[in-house]
N, C-alpha and C. Protein backbone atom coordinates (compact mmCIF):
# COMPACT_ATOMS: atom_id res chain seq x y z
N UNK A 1 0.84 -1.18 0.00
CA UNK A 1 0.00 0.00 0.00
C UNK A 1 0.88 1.23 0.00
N UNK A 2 0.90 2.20 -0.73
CA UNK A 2 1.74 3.06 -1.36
C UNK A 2 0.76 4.71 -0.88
N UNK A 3 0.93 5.56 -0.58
CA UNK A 3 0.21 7.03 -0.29
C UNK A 3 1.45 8.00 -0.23
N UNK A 4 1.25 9.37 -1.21
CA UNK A 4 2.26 9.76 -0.78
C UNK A 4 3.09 10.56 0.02
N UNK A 5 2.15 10.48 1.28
CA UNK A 5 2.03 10.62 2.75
C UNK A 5 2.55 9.72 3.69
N UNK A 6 2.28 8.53 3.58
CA UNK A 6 2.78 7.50 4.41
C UNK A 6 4.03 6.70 4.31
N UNK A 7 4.80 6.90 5.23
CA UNK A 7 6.37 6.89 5.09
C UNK A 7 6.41 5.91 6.78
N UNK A 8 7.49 5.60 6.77
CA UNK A 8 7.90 5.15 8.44
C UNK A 8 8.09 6.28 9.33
N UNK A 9 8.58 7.76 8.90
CA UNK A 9 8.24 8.73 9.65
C UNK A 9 6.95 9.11 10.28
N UNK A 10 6.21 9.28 9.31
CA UNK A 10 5.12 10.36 9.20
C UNK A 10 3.84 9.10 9.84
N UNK A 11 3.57 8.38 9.55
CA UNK A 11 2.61 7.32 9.40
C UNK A 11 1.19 7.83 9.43
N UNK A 12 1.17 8.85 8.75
CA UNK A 12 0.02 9.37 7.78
C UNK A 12 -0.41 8.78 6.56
N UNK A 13 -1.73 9.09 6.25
CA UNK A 13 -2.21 8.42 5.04
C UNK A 13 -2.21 9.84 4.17
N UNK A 14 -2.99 10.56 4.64
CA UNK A 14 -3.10 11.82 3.65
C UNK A 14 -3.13 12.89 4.57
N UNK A 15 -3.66 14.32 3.83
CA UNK A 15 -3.52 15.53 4.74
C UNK A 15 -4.47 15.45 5.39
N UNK A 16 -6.00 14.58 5.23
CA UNK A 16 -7.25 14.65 5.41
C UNK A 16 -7.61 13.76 6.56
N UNK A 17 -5.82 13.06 6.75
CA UNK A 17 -6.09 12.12 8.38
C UNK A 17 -6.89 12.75 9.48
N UNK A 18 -6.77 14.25 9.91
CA UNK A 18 -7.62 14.70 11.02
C UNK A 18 -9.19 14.78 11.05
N UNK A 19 -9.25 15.13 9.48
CA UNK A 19 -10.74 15.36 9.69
C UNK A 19 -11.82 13.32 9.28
N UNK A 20 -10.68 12.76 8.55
CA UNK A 20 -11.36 11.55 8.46
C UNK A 20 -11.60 10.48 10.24
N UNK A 21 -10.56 11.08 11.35
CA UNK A 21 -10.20 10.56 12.40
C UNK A 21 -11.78 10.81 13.00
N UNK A 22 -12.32 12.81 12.51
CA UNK A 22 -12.96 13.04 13.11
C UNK A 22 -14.30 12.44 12.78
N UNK A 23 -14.49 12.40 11.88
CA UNK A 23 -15.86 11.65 11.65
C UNK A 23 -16.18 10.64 11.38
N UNK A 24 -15.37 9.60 11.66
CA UNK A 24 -15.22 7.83 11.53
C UNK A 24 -15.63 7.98 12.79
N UNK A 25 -15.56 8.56 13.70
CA UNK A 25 -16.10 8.46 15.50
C UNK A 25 -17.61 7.98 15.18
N UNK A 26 -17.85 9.13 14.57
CA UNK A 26 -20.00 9.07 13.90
C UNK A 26 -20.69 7.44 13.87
N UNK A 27 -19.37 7.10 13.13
CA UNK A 27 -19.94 5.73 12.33
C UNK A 27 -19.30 4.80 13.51
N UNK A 28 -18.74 5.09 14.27
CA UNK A 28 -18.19 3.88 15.59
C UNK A 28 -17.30 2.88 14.05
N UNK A 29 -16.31 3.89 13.65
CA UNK A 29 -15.57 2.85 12.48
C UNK A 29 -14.64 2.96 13.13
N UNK A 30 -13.41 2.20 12.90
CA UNK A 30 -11.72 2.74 12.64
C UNK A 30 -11.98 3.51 11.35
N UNK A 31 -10.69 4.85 12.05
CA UNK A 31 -10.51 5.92 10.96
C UNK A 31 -9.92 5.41 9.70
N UNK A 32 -9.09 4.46 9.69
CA UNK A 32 -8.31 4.16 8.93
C UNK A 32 -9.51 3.38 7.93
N UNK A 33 -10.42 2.70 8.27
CA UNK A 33 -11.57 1.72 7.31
C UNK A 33 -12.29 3.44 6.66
N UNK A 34 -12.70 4.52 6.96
CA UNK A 34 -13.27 5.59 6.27
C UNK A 34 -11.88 6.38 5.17
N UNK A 35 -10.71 5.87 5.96
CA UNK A 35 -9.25 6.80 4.72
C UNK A 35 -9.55 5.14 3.73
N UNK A 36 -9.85 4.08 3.82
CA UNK A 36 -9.62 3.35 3.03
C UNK A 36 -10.38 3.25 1.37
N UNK A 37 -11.58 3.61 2.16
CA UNK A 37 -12.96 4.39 1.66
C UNK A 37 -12.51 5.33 0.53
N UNK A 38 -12.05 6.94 1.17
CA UNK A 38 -12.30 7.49 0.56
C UNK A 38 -10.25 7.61 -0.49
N UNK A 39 -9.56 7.12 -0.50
CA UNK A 39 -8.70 6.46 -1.19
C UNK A 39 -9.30 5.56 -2.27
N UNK A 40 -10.14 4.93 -2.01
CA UNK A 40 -10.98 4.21 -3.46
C UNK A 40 -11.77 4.84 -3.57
N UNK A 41 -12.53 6.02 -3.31
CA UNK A 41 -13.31 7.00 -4.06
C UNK A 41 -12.42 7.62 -5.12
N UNK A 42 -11.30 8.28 -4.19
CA UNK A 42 -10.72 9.53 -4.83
C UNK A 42 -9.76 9.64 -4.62
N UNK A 43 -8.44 8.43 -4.21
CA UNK A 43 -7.45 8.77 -4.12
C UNK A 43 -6.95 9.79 -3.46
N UNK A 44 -7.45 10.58 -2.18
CA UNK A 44 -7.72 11.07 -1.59
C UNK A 44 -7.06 12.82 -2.05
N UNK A 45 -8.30 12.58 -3.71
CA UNK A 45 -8.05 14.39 -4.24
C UNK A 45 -9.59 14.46 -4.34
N UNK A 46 -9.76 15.48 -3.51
CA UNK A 46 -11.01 16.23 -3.02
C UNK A 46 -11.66 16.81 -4.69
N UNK A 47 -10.60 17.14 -5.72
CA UNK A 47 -11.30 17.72 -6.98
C UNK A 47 -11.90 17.07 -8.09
N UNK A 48 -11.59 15.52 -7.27
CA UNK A 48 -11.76 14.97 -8.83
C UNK A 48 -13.66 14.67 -8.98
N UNK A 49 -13.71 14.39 -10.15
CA UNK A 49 -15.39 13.96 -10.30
C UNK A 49 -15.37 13.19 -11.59
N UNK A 50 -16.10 12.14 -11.50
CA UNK A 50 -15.70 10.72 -11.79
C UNK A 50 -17.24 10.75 -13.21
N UNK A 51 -16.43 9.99 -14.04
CA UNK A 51 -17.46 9.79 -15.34
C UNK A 51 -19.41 9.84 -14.86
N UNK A 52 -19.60 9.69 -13.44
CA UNK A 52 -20.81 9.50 -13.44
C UNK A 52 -21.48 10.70 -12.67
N UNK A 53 -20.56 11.38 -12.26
CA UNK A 53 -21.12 12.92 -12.04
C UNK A 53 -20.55 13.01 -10.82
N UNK A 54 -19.97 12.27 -9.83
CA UNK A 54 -19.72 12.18 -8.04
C UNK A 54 -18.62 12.63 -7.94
N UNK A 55 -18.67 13.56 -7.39
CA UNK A 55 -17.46 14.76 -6.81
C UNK A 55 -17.06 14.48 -5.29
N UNK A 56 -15.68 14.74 -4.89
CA UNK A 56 -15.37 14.80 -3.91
C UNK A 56 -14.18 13.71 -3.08
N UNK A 57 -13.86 13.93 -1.78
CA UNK A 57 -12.84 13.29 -1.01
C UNK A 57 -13.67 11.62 -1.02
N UNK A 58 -15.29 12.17 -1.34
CA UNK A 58 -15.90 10.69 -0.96
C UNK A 58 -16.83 10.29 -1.91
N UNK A 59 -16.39 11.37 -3.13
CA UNK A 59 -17.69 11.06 -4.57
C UNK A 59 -18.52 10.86 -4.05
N UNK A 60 -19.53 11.77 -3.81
CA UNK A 60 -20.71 11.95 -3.66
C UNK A 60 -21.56 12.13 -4.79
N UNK A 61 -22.80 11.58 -5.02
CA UNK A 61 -23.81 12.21 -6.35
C UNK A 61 -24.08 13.13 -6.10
N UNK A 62 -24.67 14.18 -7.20
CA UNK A 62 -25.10 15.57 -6.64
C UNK A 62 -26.46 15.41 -5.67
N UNK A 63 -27.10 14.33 -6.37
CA UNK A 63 -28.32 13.99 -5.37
C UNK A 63 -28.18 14.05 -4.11
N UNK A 64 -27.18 13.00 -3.79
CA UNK A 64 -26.91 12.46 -2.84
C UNK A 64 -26.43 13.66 -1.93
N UNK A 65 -25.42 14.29 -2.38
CA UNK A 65 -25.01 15.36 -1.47
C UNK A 65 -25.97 16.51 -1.06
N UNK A 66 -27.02 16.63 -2.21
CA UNK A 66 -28.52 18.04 -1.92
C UNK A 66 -29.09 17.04 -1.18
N UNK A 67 -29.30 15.65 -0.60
CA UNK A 67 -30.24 14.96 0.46
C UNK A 67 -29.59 15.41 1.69
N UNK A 68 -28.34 15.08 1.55
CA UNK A 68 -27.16 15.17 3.03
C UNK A 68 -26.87 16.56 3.51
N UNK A 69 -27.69 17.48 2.58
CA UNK A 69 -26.86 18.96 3.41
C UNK A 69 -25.58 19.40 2.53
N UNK A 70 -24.67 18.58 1.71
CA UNK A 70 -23.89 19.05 1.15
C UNK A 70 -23.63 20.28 0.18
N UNK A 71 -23.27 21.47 0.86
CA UNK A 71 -23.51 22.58 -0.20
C UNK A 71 -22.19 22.94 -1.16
N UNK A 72 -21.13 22.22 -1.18
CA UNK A 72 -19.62 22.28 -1.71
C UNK A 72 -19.23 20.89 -1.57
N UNK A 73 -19.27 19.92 -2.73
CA UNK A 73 -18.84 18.55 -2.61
C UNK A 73 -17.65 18.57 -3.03
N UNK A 74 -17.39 19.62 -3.13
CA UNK A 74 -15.83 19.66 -3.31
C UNK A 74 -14.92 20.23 -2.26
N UNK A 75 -15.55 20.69 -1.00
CA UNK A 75 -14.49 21.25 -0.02
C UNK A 75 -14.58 19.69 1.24
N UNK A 76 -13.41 19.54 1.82
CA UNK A 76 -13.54 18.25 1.83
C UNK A 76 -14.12 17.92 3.03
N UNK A 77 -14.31 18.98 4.07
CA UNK A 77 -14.84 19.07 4.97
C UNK A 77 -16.39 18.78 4.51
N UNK A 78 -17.18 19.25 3.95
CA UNK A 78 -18.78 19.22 3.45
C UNK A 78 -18.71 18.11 3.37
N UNK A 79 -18.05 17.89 2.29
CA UNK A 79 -17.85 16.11 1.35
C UNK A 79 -18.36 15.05 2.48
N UNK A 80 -16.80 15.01 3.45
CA UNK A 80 -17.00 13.79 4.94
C UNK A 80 -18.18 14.08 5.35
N UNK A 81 -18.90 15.32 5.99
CA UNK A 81 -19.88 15.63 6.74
C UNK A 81 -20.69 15.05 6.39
N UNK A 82 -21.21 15.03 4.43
CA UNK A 82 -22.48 14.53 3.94
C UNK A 82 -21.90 12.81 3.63
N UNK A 83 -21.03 12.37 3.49
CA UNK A 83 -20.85 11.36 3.37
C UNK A 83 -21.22 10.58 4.61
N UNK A 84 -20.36 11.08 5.53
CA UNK A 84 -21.02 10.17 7.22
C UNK A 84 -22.37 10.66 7.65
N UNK A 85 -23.17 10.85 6.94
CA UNK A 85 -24.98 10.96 6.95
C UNK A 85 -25.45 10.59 6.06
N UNK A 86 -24.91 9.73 4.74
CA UNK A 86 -25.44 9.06 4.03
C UNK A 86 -25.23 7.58 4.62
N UNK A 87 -23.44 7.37 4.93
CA UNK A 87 -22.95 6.13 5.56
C UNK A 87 -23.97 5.76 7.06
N UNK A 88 -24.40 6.69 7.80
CA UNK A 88 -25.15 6.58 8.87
C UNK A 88 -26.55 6.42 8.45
N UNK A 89 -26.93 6.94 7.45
CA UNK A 89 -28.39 5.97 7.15
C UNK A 89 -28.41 4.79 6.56
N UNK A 90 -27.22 4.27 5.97
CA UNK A 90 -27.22 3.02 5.78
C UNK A 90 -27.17 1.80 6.98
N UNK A 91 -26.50 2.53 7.84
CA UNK A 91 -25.75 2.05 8.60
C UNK A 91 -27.16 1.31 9.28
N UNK A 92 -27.91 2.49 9.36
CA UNK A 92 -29.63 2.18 10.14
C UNK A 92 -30.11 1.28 9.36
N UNK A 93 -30.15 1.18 7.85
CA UNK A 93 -31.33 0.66 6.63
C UNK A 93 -30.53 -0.90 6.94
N UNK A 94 -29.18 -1.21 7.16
CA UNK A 94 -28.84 -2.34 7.17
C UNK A 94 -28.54 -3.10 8.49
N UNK A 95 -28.70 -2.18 9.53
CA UNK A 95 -28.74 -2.67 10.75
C UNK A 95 -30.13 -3.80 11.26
N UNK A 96 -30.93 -3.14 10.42
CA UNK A 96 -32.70 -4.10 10.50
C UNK A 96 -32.32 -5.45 9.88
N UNK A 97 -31.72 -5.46 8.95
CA UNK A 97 -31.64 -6.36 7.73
C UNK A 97 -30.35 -7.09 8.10
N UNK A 98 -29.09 -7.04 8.61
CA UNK A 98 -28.02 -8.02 8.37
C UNK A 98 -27.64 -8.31 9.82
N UNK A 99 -27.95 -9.27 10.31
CA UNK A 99 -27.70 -9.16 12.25
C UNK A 99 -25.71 -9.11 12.18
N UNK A 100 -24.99 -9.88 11.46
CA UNK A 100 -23.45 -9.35 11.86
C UNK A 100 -22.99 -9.09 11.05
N UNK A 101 -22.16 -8.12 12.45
CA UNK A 101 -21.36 -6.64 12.12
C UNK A 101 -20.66 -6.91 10.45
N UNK A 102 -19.73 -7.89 10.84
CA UNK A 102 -18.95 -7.84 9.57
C UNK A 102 -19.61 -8.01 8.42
N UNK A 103 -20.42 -8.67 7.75
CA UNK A 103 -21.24 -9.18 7.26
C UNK A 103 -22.08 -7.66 6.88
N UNK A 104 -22.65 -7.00 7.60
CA UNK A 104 -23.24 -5.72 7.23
C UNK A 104 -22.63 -4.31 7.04
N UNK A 105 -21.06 -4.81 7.44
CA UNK A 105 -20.29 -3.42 6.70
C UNK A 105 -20.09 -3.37 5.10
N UNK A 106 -20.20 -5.08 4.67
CA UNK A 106 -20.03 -5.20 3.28
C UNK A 106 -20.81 -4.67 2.96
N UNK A 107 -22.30 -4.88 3.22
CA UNK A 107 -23.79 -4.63 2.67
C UNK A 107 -23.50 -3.09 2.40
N UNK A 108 -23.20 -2.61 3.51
CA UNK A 108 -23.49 -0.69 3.74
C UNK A 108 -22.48 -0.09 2.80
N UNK A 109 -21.02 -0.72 2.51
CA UNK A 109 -20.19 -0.25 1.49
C UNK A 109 -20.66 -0.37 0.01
N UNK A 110 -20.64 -1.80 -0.44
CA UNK A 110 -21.53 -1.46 -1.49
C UNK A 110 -22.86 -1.20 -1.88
N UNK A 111 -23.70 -0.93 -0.99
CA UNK A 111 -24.69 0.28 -0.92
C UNK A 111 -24.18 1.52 -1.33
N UNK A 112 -23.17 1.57 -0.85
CA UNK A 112 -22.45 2.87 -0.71
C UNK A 112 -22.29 3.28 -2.30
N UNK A 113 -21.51 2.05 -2.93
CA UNK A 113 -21.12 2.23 -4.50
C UNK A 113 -22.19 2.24 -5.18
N UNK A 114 -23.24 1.34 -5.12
CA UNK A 114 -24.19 0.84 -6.45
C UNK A 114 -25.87 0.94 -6.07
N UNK A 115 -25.96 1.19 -4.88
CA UNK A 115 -27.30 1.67 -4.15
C UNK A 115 -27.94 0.93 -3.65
N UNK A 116 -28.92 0.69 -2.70
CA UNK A 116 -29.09 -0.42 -1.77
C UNK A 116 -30.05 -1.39 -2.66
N UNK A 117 -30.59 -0.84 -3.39
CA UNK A 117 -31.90 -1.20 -4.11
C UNK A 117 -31.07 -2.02 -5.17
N UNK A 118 -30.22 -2.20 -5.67
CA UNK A 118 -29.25 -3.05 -6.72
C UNK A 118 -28.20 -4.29 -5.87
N UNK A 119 -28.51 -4.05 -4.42
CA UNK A 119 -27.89 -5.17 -3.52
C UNK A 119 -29.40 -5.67 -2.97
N UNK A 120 -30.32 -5.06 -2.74
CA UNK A 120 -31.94 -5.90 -2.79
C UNK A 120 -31.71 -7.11 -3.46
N UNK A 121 -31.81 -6.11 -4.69
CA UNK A 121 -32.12 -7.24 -6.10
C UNK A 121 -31.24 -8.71 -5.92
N UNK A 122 -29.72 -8.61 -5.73
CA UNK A 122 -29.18 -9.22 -5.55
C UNK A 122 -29.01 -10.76 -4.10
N UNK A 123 -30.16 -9.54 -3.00
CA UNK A 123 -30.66 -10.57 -1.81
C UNK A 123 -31.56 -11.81 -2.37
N UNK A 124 -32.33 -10.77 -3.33
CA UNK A 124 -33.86 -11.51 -3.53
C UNK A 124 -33.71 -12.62 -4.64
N UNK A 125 -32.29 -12.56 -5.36
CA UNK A 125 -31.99 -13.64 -6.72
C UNK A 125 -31.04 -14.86 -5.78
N UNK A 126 -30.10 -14.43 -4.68
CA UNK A 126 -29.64 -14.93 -3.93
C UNK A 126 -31.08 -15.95 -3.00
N UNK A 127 -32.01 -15.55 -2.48
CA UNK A 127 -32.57 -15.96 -1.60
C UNK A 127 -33.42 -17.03 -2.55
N UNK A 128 -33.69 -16.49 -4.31
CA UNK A 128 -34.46 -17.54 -5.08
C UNK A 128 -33.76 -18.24 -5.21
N UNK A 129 -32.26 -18.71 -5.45
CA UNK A 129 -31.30 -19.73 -6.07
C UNK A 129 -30.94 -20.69 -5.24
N UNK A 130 -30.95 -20.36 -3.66
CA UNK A 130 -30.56 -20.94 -2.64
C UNK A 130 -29.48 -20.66 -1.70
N UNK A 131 -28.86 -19.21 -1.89
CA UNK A 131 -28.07 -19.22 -0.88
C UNK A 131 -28.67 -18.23 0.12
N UNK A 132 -27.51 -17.87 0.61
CA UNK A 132 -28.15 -16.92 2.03
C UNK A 132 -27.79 -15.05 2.05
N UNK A 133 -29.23 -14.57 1.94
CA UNK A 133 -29.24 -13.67 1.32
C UNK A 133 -28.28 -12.26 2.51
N UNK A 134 -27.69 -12.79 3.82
CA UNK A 134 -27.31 -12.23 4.79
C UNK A 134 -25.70 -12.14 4.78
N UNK A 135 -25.82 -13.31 3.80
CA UNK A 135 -24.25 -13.69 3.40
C UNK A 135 -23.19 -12.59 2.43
N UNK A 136 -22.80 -11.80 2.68
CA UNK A 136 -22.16 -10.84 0.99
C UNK A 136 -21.35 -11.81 0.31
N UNK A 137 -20.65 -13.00 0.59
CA UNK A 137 -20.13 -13.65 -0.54
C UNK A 137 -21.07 -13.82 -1.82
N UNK A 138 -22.40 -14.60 -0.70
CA UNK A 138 -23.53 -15.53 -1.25
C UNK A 138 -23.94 -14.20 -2.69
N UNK A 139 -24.51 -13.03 -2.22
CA UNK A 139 -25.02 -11.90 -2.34
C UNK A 139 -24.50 -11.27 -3.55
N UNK A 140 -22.84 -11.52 -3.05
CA UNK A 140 -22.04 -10.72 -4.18
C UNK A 140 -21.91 -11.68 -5.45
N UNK A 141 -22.08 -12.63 -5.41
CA UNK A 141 -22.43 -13.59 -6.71
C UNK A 141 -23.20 -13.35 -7.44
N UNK A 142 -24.23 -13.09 -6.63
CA UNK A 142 -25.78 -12.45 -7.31
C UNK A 142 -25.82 -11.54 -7.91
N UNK A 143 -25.02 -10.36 -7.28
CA UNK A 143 -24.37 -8.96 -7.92
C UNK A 143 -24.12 -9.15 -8.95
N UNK A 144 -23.19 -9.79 -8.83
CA UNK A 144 -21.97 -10.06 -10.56
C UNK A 144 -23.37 -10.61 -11.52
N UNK A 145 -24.18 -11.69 -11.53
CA UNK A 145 -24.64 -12.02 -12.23
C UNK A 145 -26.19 -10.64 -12.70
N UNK A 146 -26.48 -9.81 -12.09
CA UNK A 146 -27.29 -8.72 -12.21
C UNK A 146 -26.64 -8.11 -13.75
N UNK A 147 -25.27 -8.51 -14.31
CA UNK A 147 -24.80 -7.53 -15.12
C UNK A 147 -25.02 -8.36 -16.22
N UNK A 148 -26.03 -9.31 -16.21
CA UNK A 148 -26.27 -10.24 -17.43
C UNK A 148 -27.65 -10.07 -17.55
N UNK A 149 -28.09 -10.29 -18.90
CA UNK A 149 -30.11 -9.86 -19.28
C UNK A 149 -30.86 -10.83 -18.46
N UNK A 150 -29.94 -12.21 -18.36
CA UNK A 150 -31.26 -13.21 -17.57
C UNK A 150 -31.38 -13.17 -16.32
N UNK A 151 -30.32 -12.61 -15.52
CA UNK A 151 -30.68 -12.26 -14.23
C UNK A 151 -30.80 -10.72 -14.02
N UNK A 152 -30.62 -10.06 -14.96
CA UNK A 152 -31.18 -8.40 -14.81
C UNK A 152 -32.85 -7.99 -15.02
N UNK A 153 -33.23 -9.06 -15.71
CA UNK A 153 -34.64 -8.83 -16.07
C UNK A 153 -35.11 -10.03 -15.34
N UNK A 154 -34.63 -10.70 -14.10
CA UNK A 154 -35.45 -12.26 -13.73
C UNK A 154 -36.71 -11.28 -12.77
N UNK A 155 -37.68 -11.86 -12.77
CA UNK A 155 -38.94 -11.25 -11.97
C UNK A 155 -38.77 -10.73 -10.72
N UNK A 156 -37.57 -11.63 -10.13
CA UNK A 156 -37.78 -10.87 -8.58
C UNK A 156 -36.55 -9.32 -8.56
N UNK A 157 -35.91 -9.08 -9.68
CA UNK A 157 -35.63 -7.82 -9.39
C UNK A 157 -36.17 -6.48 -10.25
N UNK A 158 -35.94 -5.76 -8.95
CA UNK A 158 -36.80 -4.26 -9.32
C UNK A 158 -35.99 -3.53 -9.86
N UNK A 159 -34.62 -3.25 -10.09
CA UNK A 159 -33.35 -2.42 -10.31
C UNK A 159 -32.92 -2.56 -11.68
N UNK A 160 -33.23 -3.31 -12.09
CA UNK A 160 -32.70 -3.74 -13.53
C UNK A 160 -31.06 -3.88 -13.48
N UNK A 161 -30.34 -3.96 -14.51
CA UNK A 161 -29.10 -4.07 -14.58
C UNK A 161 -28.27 -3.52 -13.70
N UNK A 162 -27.22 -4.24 -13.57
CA UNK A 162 -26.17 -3.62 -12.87
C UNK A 162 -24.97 -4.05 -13.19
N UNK A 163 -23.76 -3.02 -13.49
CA UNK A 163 -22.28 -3.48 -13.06
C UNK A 163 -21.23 -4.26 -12.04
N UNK A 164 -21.65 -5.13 -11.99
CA UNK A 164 -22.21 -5.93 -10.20
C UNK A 164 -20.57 -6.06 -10.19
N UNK A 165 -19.16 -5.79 -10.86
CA UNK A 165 -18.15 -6.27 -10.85
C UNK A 165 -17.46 -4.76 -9.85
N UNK A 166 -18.16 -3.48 -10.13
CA UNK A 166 -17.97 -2.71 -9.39
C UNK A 166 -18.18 -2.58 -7.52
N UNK A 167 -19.20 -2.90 -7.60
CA UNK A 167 -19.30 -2.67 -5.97
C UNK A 167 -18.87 -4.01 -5.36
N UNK A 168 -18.39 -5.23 -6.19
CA UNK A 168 -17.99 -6.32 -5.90
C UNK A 168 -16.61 -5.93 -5.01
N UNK A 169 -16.03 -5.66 -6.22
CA UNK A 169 -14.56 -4.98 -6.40
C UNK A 169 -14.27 -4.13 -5.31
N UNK A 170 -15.50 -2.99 -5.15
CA UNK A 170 -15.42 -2.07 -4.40
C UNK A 170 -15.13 -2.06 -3.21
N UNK A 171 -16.02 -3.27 -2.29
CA UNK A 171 -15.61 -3.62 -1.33
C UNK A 171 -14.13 -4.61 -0.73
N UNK A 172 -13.95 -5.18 -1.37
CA UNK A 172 -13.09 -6.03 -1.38
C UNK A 172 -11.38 -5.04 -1.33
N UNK A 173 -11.50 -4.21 -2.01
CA UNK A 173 -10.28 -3.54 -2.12
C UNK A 173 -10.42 -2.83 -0.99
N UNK A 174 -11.86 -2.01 -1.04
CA UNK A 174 -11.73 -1.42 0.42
C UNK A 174 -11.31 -2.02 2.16
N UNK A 175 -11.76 -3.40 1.86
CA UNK A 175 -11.29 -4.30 3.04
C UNK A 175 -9.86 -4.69 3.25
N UNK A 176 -9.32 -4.60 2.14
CA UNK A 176 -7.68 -5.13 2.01
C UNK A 176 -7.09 -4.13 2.19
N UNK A 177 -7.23 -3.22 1.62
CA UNK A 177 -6.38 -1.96 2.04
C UNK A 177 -6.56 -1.49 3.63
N UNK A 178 -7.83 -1.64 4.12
CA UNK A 178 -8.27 -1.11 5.51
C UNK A 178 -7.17 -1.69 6.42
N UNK A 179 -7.08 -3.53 6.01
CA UNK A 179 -6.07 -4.75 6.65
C UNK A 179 -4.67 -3.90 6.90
N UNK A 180 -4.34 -3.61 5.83
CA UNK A 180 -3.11 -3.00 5.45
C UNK A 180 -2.49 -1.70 5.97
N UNK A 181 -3.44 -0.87 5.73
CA UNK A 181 -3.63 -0.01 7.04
C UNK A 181 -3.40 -0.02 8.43
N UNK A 182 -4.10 -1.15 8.50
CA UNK A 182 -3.88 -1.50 10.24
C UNK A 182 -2.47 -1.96 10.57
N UNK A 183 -1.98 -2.38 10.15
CA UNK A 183 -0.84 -3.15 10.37
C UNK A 183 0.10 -2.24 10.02
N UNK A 184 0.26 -0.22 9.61
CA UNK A 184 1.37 -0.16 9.06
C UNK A 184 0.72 1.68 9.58
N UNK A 185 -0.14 1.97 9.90
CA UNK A 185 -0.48 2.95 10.52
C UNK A 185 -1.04 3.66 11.68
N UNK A 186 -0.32 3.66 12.67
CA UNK A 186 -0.87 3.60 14.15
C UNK A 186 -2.44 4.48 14.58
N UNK A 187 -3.12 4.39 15.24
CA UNK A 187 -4.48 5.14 15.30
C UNK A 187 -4.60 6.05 15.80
């Protein structure tokens, strides 16, 4: 894991370590699992905005950020603020739905990427085929297969298609890097 902040001196991730420290508290995360986050958003440059319109330290949609209060998705302070009040209503929408922890941080991350309603779909093709729709391995199978016509159009989903290789991906990198993190950046 490479940042070009984090050295054996410094054992910083980016400049944005204080304010990500500060609002990973919100979410009862390690800071380092929200820098992991927003490093696979944005490489942690607050300017960039990504082929699908999401700006910011944490690519936010514009939607998404006019729901959260976000009035500058580009200053990076706003960005975190509306991001840990989108991450905190997930946090609620999947707390009903996935009883463990680990197991429902996957859910809430790629929620995070591809929207909860496109990991539904993926419960409800999971729960028709036979596995366990609580499971994100089980789940994320289901995902991947959402990006094909016979399971994008099968009856039990409402979402239609999806890029299911993205929020697959999404999480997964975000978890390895978080690992990596831990082991090489003190808290």
């Amino acid at each position: 894991m490479t940042s070009e902040y984090l050295t054996s001196t410094t054992g910083k991730l980016s400049e944005y370590d204080p304010l990500l420290k500060q609002y990973a508290v919100e979410l009862n995360w390690d800071w380092r699992l929200l820098a992991s986050q927003a490093f696979q958003e944005s490489r942690f440059k607050p300017e960039v905005r990504s082929w699908a319109g999401a700006t910011g330290l944490l690519q936010l949609m514009p939607r998404t950020a006019k729901e959260y209060g976000v009035t500058d998705a580009l200053d990076p302070a706003d960005n975190v603020k509306g991001a840990i009040k989108f991450l905190k209503a997930l946090q609620q929408y999947w707390g009903k739905r996935i009883e463990d922890e680990n197991e429902r941080l996957k859910f809430i991350l790629a929620s995070y990427n591809a929207g909860a309603g496109h990991i539904e779909d993926a419960q409800r093709l999971t729960e028709k085929y036979g596995g366990n729709p609580e499971v994100w391995e089980d789940v994320a199978y289901w995902l991947l297969q959402k990006s094909t016509q016979q399971y994008s159009s099968d009856p039990v989903v409402k979402f239609g298609f999806c890029r299911g290789l993205e929020p697959v991906n999404y999480v997964s990198q975000i978890l390895e890097r978080f690992e990596h993190y831990k082991q090489f950046v003190v808290t």
